[in-house]
Structure formats: structure tokens, C-alpha cells
C-alpha atoms as a PDB file:
ATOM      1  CA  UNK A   1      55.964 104.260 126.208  1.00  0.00           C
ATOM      2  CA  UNK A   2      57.508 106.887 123.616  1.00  0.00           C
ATOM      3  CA  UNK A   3      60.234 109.045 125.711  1.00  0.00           C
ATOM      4  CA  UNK A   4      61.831 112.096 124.469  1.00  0.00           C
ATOM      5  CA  UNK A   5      64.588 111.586 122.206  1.00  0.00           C
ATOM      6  CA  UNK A   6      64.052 108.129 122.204  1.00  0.00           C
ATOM      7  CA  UNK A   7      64.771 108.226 118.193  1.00  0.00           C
ATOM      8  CA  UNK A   8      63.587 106.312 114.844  1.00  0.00           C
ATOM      9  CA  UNK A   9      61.965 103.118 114.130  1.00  0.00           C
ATOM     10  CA  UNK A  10      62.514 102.230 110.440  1.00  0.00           C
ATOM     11  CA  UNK A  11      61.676  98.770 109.067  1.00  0.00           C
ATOM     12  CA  UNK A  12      61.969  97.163 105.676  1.00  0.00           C
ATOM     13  CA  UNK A  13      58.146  96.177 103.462  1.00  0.00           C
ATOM     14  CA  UNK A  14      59.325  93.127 101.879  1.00  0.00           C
ATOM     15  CA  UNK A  15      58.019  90.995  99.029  1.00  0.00           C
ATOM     16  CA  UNK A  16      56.168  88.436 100.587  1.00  0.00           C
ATOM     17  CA  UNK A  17      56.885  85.869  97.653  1.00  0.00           C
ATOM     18  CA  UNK A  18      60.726  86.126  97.980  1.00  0.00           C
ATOM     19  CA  UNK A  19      61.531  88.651 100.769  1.00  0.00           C
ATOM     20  CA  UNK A  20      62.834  91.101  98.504  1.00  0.00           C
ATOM     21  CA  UNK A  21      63.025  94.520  99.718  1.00  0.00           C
ATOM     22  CA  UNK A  22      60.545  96.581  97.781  1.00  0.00           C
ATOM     23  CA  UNK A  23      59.934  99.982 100.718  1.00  0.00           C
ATOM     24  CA  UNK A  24      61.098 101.229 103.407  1.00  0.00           C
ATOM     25  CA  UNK A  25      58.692 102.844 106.751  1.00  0.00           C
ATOM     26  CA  UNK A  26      59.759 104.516 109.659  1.00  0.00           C
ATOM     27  CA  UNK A  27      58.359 106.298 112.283  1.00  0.00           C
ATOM     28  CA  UNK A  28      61.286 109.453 113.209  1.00  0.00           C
ATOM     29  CA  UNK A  29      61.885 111.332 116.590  1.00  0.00           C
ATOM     30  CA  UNK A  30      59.793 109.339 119.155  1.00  0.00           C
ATOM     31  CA  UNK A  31      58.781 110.940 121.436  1.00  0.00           C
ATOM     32  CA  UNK A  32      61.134 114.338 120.682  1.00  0.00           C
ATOM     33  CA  UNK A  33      60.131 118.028 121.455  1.00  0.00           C
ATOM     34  CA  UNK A  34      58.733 120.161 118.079  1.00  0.00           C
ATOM     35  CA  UNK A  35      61.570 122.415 117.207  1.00  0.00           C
ATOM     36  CA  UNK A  36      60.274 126.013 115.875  1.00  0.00           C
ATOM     37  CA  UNK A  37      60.451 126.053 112.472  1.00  0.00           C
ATOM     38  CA  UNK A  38      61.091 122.844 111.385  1.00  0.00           C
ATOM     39  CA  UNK A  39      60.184 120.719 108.909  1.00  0.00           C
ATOM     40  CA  UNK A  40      61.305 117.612 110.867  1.00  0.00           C
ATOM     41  CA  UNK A  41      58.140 116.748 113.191  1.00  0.00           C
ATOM     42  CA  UNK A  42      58.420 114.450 116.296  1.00  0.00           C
ATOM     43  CA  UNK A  43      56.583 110.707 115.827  1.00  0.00           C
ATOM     44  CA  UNK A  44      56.383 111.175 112.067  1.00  0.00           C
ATOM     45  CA  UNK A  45      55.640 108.409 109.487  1.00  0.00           C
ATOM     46  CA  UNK A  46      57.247 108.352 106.734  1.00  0.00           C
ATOM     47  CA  UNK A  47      57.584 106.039 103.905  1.00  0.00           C
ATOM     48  CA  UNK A  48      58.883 105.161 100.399  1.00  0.00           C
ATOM     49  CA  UNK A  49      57.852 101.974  97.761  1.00  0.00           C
ATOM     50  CA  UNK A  50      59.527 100.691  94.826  1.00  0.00           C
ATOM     51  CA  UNK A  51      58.243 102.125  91.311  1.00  0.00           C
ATOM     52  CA  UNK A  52      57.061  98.452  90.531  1.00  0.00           C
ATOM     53  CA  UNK A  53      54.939  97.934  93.312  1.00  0.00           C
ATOM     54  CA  UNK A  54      53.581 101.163  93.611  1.00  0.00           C
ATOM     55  CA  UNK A  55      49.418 101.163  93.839  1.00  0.00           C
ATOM     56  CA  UNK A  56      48.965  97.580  95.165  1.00  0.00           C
ATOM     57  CA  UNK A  57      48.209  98.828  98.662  1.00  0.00           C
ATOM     58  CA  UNK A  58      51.726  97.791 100.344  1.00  0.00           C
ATOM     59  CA  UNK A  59      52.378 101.260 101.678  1.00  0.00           C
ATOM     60  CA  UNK A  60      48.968 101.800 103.287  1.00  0.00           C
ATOM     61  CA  UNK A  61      49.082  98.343 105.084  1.00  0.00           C
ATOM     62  CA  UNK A  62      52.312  99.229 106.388  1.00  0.00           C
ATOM     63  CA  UNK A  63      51.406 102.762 107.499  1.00  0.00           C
ATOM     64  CA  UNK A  64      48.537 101.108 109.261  1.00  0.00           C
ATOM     65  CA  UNK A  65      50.619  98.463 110.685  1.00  0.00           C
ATOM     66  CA  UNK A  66      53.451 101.205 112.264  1.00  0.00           C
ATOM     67  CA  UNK A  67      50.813 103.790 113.342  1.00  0.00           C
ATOM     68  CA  UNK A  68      48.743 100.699 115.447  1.00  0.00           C
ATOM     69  CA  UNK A  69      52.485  99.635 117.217  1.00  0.00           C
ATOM     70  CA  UNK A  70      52.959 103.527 117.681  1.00  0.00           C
ATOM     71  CA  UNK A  71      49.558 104.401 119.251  1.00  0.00           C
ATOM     72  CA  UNK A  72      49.436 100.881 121.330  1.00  0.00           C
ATOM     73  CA  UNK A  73      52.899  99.611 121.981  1.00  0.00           C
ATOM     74  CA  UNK A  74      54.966 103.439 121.716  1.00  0.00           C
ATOM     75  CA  UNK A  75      52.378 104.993 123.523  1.00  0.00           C
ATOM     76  CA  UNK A  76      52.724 107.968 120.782  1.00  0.00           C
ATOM     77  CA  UNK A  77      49.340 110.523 121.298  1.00  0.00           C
ATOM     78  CA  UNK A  78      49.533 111.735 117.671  1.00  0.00           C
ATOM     79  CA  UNK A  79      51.426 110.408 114.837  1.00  0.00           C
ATOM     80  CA  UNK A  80      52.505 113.273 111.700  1.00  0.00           C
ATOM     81  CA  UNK A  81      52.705 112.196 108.540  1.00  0.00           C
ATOM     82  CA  UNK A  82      53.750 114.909 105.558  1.00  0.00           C
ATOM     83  CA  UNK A  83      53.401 114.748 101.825  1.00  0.00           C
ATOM     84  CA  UNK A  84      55.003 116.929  99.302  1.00  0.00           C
ATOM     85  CA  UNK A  85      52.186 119.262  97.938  1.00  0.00           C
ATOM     86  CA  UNK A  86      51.174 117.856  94.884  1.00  0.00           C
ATOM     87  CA  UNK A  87      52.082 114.080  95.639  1.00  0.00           C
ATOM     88  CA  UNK A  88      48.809 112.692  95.218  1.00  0.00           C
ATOM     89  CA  UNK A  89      49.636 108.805  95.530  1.00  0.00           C
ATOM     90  CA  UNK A  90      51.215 109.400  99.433  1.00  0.00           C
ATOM     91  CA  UNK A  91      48.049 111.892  99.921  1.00  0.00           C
ATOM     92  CA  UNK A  92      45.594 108.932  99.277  1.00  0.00           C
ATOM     93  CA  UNK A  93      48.127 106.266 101.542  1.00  0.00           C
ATOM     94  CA  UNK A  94      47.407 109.023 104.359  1.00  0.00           C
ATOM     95  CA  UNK A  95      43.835 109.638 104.116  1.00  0.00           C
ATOM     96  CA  UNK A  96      43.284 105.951 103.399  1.00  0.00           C
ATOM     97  CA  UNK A  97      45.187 104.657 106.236  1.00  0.00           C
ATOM     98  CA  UNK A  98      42.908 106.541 108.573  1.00  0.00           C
ATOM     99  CA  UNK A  99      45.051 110.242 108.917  1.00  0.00           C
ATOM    100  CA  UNK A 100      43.322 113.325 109.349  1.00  0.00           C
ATOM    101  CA  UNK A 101      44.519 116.372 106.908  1.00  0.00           C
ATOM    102  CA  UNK A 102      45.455 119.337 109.467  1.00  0.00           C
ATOM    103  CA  UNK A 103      47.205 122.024 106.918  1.00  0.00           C
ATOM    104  CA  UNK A 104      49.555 123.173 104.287  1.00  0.00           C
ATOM    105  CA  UNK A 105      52.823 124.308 105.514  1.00  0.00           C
ATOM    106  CA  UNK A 106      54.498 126.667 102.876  1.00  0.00           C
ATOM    107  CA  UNK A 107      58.118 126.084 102.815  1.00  0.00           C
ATOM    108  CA  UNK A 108      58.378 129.886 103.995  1.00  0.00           C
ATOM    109  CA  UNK A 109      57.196 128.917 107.276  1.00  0.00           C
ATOM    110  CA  UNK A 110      60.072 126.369 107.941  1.00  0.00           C
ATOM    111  CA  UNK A 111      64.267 126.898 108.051  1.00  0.00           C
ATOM    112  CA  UNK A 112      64.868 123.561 106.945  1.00  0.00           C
ATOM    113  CA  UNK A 113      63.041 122.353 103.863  1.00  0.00           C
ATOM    114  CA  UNK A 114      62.672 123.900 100.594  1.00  0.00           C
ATOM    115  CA  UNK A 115      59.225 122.186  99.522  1.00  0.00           C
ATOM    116  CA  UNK A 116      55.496 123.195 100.422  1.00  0.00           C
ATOM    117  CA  UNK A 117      53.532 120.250 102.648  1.00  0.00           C
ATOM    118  CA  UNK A 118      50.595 118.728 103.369  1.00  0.00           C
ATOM    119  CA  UNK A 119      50.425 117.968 107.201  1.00  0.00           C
ATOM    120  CA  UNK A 120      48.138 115.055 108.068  1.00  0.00           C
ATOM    121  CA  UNK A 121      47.724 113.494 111.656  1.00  0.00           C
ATOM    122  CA  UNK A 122      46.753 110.804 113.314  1.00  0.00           C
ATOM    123  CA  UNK A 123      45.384 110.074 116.930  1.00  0.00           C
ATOM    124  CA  UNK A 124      44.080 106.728 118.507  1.00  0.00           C
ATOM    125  CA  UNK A 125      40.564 108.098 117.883  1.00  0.00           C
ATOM    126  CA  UNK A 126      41.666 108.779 114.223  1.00  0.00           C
ATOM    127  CA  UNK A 127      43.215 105.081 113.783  1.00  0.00           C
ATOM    128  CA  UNK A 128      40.363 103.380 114.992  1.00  0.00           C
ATOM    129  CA  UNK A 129      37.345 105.263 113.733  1.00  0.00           C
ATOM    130  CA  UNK A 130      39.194 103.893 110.734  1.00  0.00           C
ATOM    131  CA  UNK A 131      40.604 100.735 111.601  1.00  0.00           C
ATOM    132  CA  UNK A 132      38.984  99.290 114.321  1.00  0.00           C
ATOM    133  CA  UNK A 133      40.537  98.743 117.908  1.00  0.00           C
ATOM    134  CA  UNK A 134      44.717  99.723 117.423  1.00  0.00           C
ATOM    135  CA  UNK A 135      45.602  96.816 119.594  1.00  0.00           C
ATOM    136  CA  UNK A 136      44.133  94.520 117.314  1.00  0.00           C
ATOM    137  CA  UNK A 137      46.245  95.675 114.556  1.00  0.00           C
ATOM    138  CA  UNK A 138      49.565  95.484 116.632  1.00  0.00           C
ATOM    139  CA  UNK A 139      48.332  91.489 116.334  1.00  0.00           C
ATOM    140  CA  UNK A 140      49.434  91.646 112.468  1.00  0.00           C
ATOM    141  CA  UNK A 141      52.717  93.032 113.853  1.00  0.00           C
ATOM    142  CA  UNK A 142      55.933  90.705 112.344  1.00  0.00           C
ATOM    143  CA  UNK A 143      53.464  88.656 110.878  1.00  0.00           C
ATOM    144  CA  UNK A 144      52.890  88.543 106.944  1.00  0.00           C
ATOM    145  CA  UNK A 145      49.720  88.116 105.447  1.00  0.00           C
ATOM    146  CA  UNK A 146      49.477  83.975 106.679  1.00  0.00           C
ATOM    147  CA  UNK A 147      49.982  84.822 110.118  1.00  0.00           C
ATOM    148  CA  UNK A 148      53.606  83.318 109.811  1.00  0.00           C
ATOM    149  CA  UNK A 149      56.189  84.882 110.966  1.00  0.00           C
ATOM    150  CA  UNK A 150      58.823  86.978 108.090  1.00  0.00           C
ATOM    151  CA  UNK A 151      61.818  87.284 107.679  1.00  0.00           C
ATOM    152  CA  UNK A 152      64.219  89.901 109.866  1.00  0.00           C
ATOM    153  CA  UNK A 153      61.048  91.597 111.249  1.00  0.00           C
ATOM    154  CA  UNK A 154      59.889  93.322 107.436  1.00  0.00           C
ATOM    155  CA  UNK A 155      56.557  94.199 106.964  1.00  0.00           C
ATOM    156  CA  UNK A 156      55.376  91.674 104.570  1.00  0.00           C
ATOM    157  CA  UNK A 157      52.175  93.662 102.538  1.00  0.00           C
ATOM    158  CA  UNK A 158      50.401  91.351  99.600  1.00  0.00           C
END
């Protein structure tokens, strides 16, 4: 179960043809206490994807992937995930990967980040009114897309 302070999972998304790292996923401050004013929220997602990959749904597999291991193996109650106002391509990963949009969060409002967000969350509820049961999808979990398993424990996403 998540514990406070219990710090960052980050894993590579690979190409599943040759292993090649194409992203990067994490989720950042299990289980950690909300600090006032921050920008930096506990059991976040984040994510980034390679240019040429971009729009094949890689990103969205592997935010689905992460947030079923953090509800059902981390034991985390509700996942954040933030987007940079105006970055409509991690917007639609969020909203397609089952999170909830909560608010905007003016850059005013925080000490430690210049840029205006999108706040989106995610609860078990959330993941499987969406997804179906989130143990099932811990099954996909350091697996790639034949059920094999891949290399150094990436995410493998066709």
C-alpha cells in the first residue's frame, strides 16, 4: 500500500518492435502529504512520448496501465494528473484514459510553477467506470501486447 513519502515510480514505454525507448511515465510522490501551494501534487501521473509516435495511443495505454497498478497494487485513493492549459493532445490522453477534469489552477495560485493547469483526477470508481475492474488491468502489467514478457519492465504500447 502507498505510504507517505514513499517516492516515484517512473518506467520507460518502449517500442514493441525493437525495444526502443520512445516515452517515459511515472507516477511522483506516493503516497506524500499536499504541500500548500504547490504545483507538485502527491500520486501524480505524468508522462511524455516521442514526436514520432505521438497519436498512436501509446501514452493512453500506459496511463491506463500505471493508474490500474496504482489504484490495485499502490493502494493510491486518487491519482492527479495535470496538463498545461492549452495542451490539447495530453487533455484527450486524460479524459480518454478514464480521468475526471476537477479545475484550472492559475499559476497565481501556486509558488512553484509559472504555467496555468488543468487538474484532472482519477479514483477506482473513475478507472473502472472506464476501464472495467482495475485488477484486471494490473494483469497487462510487464506484459506487451502478446502477453510476453518485455524487456527491463517497459511498458510495451502497439
Amino acid at each position: 500500500r502507498a505510504r507517505r513519502g514513499q517516492s516515484d515510480l517512473v518506467l520507460a514505454i518502449a517500442d514493441p518492435l525493437d525495444d526502443r525507448l520512445v516515452g517515459c511515465i511515472g507516477i511522483h510522490r506516493i503516497g506524500a502529504r499536499a504541500v500548500p501551494r504547490s504545483a507538485m501534487l502527491p500520486d501524480e501521473i505524468g508522462y511524455w512520448i516521442a514526436r514520432e509516435v505521438r497519436g498512436q495511443g501509446r501514452v493512453t495505454r500506459a496511463v491506463r496501465m500505471l493508474s490500474a497498478y496504482a489504484i490495485a497494487e499502490l493502494g493510491v485513493q486518487c491519482i492527479n494528473l495535470q496538463t498545461k492549459v492549452g495542451n490539447a493532445a495530453s487533455q484527450h490522453v486524460a479524459t480518454n484514459a478514464g480521468y475526471r477534469y476537477v479545475c484550472r489552477v492559475p499559476a497565481t495560485e501556486v509558488d512553484d510553477d509559472l504555467n496555468d493547469h488543468d487538474r484532472f483526477v482519477m479514483t477506482r470508481d473513475d478507472y473502472e467506470r472506464a476501464n472495467g475492474p482495475a485488477d484486471a488491468g494490473v494483469a497487462w502489467w510487464g506484459s506487451d501486447v502478446t502477453g510476453t514478457p518485455s524487456a527491463s519492465g517497459s511498458v510495451s504500447a502497439p
